[in-house]
PDB file of N, CA and C in Angstrom:
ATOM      1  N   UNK A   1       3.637   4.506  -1.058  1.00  0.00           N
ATOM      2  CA  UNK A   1       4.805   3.722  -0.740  1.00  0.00           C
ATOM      3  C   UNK A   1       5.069   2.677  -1.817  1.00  0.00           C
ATOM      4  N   UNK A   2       4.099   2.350  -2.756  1.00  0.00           N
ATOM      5  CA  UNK A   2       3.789   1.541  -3.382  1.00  0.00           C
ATOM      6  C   UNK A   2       5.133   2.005  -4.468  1.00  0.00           C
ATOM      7  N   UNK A   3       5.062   2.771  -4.965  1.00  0.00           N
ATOM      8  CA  UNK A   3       6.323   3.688  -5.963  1.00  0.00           C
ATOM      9  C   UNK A   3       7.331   3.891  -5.532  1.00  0.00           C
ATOM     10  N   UNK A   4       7.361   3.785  -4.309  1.00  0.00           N
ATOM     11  CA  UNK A   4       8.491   4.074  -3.625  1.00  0.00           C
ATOM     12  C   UNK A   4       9.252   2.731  -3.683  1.00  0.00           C
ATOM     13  N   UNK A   5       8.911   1.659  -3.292  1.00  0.00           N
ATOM     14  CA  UNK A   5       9.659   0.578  -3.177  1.00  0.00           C
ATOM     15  C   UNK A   5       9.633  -0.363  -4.178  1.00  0.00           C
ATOM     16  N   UNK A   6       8.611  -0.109  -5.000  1.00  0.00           N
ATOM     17  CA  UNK A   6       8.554  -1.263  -6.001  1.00  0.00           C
ATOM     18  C   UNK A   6       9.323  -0.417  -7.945  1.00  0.00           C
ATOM     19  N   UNK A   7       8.725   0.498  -7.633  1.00  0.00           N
ATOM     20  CA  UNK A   7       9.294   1.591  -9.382  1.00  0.00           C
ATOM     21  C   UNK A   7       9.898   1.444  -9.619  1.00  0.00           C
ATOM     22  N   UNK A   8      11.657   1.336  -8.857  1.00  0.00           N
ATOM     23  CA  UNK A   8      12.502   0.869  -9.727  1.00  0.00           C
ATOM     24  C   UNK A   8      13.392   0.218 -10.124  1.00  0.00           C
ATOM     25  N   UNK A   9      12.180  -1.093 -10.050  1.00  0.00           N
ATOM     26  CA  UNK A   9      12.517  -2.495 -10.606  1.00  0.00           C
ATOM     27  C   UNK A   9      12.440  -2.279 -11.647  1.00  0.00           C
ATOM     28  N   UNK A  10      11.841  -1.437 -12.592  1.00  0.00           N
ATOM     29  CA  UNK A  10      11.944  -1.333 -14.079  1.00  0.00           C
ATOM     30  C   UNK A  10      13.145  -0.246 -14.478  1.00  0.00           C
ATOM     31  N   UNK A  11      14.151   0.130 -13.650  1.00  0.00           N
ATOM     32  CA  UNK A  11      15.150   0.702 -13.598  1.00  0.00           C
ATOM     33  C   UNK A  11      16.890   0.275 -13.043  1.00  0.00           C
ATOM     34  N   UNK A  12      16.687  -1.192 -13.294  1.00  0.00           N
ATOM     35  CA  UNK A  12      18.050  -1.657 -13.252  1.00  0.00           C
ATOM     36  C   UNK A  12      19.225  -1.363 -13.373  1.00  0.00           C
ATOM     37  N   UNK A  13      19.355  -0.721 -14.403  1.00  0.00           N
ATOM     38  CA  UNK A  13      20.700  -0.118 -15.064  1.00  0.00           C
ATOM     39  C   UNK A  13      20.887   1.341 -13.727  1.00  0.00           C
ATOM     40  N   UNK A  14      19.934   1.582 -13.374  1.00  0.00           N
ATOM     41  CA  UNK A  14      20.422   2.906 -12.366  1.00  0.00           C
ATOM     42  C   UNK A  14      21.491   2.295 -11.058  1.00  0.00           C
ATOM     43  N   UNK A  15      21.771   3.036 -10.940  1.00  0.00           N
ATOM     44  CA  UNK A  15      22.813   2.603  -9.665  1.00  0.00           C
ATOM     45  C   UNK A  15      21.662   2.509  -8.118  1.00  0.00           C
ATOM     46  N   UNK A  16      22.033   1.707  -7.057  1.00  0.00           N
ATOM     47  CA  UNK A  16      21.430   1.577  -6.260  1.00  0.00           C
ATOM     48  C   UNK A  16      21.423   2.606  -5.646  1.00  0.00           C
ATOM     49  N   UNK A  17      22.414   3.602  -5.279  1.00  0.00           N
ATOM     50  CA  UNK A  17      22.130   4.726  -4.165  1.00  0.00           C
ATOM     51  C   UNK A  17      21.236   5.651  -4.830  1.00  0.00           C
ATOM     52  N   UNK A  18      20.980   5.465  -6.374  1.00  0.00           N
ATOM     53  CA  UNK A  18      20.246   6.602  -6.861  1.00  0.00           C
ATOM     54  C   UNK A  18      18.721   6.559  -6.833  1.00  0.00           C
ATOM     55  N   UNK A  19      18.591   5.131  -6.723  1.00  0.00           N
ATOM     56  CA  UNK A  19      17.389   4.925  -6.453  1.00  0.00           C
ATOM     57  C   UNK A  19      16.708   4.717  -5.139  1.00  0.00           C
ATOM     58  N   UNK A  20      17.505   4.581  -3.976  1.00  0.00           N
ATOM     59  CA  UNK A  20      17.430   4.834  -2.368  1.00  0.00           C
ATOM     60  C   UNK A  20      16.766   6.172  -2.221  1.00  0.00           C
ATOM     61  N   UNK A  21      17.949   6.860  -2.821  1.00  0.00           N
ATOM     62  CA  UNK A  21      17.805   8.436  -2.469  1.00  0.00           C
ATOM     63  C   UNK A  21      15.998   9.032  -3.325  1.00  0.00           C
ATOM     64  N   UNK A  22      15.595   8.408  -4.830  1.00  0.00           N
ATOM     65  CA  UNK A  22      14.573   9.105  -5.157  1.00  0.00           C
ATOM     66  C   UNK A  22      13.274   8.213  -4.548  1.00  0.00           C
ATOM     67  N   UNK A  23      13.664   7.153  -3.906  1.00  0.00           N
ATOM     68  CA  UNK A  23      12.304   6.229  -3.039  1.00  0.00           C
ATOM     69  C   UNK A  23      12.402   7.343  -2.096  1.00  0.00           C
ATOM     70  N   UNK A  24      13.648   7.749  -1.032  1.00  0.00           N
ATOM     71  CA  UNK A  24      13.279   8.550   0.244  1.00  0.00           C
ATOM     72  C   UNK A  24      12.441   9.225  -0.003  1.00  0.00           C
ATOM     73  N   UNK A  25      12.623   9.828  -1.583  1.00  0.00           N
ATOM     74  CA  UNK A  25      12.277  11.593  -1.117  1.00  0.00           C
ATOM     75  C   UNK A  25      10.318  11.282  -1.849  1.00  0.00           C
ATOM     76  N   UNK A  26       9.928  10.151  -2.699  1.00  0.00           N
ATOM     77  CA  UNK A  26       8.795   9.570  -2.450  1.00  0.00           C
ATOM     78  C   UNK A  26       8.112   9.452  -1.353  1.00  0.00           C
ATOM     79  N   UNK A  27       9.118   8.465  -0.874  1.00  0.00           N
ATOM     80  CA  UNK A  27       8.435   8.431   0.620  1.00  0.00           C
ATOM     81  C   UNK A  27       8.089   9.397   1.380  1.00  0.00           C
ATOM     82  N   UNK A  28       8.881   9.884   1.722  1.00  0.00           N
ATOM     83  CA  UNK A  28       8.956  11.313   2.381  1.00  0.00           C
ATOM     84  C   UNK A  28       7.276  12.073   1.850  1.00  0.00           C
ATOM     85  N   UNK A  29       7.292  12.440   0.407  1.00  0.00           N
ATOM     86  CA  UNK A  29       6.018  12.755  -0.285  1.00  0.00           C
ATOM     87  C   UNK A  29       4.814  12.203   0.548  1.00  0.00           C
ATOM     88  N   UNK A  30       5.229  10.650   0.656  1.00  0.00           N
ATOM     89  CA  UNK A  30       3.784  10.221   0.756  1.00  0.00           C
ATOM     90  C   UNK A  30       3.437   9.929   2.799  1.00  0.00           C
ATOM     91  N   UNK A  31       4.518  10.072   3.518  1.00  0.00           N
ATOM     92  CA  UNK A  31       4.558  10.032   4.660  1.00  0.00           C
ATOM     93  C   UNK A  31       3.589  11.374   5.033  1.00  0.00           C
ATOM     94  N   UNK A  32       3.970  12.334   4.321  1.00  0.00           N
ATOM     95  CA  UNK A  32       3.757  13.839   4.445  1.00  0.00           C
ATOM     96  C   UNK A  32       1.964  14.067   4.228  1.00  0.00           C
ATOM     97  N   UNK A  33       1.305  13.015   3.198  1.00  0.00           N
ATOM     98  CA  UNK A  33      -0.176  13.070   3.731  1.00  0.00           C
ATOM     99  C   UNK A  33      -0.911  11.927   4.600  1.00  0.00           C
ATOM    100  N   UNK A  34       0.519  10.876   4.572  1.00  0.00           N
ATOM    101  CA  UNK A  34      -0.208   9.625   5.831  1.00  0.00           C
ATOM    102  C   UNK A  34      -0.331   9.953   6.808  1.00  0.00           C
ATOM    103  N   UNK A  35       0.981  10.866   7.536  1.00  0.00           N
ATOM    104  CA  UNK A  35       0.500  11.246   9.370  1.00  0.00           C
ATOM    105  C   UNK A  35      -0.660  11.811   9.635  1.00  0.00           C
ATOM    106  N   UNK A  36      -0.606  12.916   8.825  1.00  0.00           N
ATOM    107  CA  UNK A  36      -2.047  13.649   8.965  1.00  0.00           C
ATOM    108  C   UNK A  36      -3.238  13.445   8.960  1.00  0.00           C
ATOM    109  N   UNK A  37      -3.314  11.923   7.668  1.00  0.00           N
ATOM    110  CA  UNK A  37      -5.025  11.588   7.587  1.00  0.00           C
ATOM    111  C   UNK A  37      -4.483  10.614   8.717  1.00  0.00           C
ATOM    112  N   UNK A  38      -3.847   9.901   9.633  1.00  0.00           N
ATOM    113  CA  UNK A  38      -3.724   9.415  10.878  1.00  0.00           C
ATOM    114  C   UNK A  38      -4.766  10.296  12.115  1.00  0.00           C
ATOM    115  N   UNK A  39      -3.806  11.662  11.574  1.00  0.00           N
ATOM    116  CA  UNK A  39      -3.844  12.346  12.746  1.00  0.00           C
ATOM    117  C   UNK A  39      -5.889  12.839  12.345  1.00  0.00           C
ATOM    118  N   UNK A  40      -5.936  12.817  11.300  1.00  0.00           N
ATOM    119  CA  UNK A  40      -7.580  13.542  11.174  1.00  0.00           C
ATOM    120  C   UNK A  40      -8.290  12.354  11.612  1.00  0.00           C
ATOM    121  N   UNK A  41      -8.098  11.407  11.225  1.00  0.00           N
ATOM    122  CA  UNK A  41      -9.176   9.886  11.155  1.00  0.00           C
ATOM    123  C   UNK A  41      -9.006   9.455  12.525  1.00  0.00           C
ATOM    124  N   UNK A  42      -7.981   9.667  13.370  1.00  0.00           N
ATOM    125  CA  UNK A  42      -7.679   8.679  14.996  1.00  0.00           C
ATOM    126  C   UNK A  42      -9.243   9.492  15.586  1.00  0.00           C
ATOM    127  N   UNK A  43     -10.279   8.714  16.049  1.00  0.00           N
ATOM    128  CA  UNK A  43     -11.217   9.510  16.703  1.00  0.00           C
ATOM    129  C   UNK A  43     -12.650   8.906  16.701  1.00  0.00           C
ATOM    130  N   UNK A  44     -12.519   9.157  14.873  1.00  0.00           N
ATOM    131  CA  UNK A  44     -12.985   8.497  14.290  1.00  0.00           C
ATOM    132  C   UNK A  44     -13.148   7.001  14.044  1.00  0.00           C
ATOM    133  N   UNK A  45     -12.068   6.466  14.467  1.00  0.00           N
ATOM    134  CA  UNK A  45     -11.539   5.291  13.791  1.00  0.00           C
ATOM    135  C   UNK A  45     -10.416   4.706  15.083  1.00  0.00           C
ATOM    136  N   UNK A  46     -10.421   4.102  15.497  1.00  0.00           N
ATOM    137  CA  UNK A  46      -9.427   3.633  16.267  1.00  0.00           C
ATOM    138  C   UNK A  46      -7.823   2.982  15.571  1.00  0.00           C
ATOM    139  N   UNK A  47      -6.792   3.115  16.473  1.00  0.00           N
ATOM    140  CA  UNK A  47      -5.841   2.720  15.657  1.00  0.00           C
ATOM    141  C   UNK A  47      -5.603   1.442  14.923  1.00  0.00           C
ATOM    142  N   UNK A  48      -6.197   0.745  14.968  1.00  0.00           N
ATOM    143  CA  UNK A  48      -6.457  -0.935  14.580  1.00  0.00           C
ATOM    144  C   UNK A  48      -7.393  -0.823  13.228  1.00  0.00           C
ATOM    145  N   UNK A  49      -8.376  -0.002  12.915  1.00  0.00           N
ATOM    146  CA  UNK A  49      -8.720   0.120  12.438  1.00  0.00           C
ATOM    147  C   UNK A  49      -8.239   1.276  11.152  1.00  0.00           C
ATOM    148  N   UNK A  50      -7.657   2.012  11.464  1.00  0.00           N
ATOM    149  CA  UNK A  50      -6.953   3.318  10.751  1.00  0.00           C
ATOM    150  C   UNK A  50      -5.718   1.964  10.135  1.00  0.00           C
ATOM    151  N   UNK A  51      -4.967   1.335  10.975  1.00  0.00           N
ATOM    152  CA  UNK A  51      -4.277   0.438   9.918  1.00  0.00           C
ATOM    153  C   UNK A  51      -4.657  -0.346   9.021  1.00  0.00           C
ATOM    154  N   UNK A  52      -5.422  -1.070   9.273  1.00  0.00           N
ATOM    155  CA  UNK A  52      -6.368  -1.698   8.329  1.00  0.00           C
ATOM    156  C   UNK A  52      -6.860  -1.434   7.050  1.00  0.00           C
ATOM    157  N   UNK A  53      -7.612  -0.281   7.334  1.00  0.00           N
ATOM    158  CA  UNK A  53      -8.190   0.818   6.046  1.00  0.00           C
ATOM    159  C   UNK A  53      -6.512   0.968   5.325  1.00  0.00           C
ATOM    160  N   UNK A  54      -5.749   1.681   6.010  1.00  0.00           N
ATOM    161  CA  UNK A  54      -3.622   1.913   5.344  1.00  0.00           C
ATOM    162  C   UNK A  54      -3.802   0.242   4.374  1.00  0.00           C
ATOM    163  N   UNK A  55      -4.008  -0.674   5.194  1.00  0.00           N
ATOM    164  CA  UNK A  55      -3.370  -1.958   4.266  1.00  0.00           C
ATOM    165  C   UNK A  55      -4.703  -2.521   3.043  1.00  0.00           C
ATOM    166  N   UNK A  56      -5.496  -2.314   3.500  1.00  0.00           N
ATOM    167  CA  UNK A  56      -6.204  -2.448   1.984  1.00  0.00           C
ATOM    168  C   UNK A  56      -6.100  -1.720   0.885  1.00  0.00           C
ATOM    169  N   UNK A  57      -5.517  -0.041   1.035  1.00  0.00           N
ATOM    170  CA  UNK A  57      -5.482   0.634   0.577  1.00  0.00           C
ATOM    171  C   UNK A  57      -4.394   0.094  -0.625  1.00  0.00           C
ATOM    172  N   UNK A  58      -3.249   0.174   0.451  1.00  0.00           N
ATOM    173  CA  UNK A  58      -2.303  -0.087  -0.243  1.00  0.00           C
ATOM    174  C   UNK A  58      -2.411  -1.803  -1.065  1.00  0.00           C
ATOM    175  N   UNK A  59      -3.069  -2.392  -0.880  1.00  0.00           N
ATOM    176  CA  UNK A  59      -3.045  -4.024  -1.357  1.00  0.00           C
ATOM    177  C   UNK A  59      -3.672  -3.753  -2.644  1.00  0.00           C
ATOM    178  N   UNK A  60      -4.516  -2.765  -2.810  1.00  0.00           N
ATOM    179  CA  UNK A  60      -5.442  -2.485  -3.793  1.00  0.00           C
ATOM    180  C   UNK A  60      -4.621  -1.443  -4.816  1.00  0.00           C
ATOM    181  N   UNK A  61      -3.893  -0.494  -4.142  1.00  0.00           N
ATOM    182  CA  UNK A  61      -3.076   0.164  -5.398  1.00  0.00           C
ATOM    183  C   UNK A  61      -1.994  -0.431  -5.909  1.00  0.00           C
ATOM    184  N   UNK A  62      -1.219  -1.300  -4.899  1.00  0.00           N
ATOM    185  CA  UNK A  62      -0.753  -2.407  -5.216  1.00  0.00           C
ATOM    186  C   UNK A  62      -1.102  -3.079  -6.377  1.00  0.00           C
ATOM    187  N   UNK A  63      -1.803  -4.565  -6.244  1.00  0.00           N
ATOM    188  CA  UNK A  63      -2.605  -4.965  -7.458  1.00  0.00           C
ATOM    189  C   UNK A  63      -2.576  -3.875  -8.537  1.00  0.00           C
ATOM    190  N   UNK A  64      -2.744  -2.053  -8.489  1.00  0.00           N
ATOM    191  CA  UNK A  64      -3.037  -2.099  -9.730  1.00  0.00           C
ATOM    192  C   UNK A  64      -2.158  -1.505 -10.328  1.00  0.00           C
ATOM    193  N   UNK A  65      -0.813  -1.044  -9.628  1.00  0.00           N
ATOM    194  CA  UNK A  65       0.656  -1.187 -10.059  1.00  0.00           C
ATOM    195  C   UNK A  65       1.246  -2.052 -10.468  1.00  0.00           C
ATOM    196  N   UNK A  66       1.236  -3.513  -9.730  1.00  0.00           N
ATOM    197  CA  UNK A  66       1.722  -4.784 -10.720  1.00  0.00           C
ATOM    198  C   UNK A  66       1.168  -5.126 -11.700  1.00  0.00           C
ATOM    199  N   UNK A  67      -0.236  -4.687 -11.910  1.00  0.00           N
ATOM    200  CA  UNK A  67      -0.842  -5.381 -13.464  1.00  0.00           C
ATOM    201  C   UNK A  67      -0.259  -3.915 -14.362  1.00  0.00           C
ATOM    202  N   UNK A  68      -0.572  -2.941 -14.188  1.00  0.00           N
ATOM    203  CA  UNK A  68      -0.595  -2.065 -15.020  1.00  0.00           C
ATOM    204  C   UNK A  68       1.335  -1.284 -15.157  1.00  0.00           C
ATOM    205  N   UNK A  69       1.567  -1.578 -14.153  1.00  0.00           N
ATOM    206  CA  UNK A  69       3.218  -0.891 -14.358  1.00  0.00           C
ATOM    207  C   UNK A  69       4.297  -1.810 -14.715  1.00  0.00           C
ATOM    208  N   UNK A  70       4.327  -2.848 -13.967  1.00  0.00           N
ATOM    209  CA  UNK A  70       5.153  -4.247 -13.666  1.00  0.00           C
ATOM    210  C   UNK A  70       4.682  -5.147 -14.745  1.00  0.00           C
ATOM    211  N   UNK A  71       3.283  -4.771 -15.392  1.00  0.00           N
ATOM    212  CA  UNK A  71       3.093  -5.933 -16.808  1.00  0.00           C
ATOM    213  C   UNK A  71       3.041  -7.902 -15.543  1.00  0.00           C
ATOM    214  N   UNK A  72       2.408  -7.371 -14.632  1.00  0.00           N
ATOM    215  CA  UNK A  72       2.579  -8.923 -14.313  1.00  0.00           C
ATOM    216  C   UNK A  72       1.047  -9.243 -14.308  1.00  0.00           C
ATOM    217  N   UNK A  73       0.763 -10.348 -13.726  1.00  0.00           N
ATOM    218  CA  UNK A  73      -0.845 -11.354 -14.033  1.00  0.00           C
ATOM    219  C   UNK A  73      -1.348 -11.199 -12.883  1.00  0.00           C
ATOM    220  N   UNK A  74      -2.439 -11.375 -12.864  1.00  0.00           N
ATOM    221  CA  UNK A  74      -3.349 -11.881 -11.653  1.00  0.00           C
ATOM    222  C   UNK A  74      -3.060 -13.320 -11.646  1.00  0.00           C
ATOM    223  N   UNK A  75      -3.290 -13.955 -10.359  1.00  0.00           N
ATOM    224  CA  UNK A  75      -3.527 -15.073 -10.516  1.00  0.00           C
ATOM    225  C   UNK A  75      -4.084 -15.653  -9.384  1.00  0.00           C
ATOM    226  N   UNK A  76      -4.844 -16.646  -9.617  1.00  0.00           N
ATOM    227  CA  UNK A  76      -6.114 -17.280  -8.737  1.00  0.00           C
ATOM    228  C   UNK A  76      -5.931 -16.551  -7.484  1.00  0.00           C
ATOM    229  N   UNK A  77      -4.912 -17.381  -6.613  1.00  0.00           N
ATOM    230  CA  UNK A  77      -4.222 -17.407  -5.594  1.00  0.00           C
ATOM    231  C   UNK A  77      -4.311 -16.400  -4.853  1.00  0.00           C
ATOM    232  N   UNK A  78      -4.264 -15.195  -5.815  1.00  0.00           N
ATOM    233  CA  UNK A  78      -3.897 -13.663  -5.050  1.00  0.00           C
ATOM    234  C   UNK A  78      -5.151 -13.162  -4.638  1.00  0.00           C
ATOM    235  N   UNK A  79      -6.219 -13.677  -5.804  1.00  0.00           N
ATOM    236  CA  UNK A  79      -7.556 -13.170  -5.996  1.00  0.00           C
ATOM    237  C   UNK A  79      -7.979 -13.929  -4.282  1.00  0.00           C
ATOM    238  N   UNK A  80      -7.819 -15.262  -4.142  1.00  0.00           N
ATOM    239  CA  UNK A  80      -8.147 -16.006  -2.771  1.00  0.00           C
ATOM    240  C   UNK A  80      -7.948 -15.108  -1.971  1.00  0.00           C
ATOM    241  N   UNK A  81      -6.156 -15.086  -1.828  1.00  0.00           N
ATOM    242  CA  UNK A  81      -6.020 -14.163  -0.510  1.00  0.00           C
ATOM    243  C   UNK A  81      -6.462 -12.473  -0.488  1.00  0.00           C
ATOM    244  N   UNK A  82      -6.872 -12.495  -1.477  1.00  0.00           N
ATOM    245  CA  UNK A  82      -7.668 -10.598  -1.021  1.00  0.00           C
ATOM    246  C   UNK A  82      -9.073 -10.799  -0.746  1.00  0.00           C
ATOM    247  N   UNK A  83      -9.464 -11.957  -1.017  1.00  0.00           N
ATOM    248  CA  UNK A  83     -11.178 -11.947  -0.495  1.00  0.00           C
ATOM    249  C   UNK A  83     -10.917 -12.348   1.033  1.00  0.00           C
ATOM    250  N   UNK A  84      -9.796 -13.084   1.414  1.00  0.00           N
ATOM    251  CA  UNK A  84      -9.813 -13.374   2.183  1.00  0.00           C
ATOM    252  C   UNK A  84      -9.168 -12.041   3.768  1.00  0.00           C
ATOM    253  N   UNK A  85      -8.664 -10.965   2.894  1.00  0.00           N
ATOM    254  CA  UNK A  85      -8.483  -9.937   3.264  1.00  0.00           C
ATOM    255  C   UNK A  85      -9.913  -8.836   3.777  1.00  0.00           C
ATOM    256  N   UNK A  86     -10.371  -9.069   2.301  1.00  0.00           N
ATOM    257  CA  UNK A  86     -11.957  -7.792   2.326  1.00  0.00           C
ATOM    258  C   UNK A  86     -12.764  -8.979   3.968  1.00  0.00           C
ATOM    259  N   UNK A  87     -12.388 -10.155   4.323  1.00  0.00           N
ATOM    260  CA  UNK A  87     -13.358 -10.829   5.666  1.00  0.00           C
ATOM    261  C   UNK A  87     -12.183 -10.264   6.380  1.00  0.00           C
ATOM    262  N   UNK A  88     -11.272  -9.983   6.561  1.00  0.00           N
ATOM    263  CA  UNK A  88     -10.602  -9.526   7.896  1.00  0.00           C
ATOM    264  C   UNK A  88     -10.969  -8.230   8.072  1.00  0.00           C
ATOM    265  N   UNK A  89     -11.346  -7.782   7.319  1.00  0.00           N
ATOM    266  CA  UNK A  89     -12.208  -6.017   7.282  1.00  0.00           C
ATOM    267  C   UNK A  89     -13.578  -6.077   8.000  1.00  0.00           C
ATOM    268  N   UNK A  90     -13.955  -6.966   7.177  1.00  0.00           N
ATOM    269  CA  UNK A  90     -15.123  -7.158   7.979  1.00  0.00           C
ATOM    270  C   UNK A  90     -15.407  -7.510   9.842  1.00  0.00           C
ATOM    271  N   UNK A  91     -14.400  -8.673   9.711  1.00  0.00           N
ATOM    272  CA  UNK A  91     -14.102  -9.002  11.224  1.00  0.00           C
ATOM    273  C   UNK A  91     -13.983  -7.588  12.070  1.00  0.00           C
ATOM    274  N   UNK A  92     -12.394  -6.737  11.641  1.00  0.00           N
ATOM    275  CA  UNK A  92     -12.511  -5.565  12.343  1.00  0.00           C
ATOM    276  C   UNK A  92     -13.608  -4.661  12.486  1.00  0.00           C
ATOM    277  N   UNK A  93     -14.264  -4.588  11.350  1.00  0.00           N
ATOM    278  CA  UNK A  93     -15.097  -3.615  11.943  1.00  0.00           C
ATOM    279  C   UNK A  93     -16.805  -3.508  11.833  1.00  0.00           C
ATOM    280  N   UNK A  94     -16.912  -4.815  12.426  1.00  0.00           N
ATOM    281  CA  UNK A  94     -17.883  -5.164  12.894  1.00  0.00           C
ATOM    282  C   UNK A  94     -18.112  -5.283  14.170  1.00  0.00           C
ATOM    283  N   UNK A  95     -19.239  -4.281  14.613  1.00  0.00           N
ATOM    284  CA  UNK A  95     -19.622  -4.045  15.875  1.00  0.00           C
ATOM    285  C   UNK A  95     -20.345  -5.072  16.596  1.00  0.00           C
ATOM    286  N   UNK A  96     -19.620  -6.510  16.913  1.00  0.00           N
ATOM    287  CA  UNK A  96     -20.009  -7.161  17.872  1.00  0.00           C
ATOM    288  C   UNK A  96     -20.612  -7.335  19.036  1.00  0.00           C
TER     289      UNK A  96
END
């Protein structure tokens, strides 16, 4: 989703519907192996937890789309709030 919504910011000059239409069909791409590892992992993994694992995932390919595609920085701040992310992981899924 990460390509889908963020890619083409380095594509300004395109017209907006053209770039709606090639995020859908991304999306679409990447919807097409999310339900499924949903549907394999629910069992395994409860739904609270299956989201969780989705948002680190993505926070982490994230990060390495903005440094490496977007040319932007790390900075302190971000580094804070993802450690402070990897303890909400922990919280969830720790068997209390």
């Amino acid at each position: 989703m990460t390509f889908a919504w963020y890619g083409h910011l380095k594509f300004k000059e395109v017209s907006l519907w053209k770039v709606i239409l090639v995020s859908w069909g991304i999306a679409f791409l990447e919807y097409c192996f999310q339900v499924p590892a949903n549907r394999i992992g629910y069992g395994q993994f409860n739904a609270t937890e299956l989201k969780v694992i989705q948002e680190v995932i993505t926070l982490v390919v994230f990060l390495c789309f903005a440094v490496f595609y977007l040319k932007e920085e790390i900075r302190w701040n971000y580094i804070v709030g993802f450690v402070l992310i990897v303890l909400a992981v922990f919280f969830v899924f720790k068997k209390w």
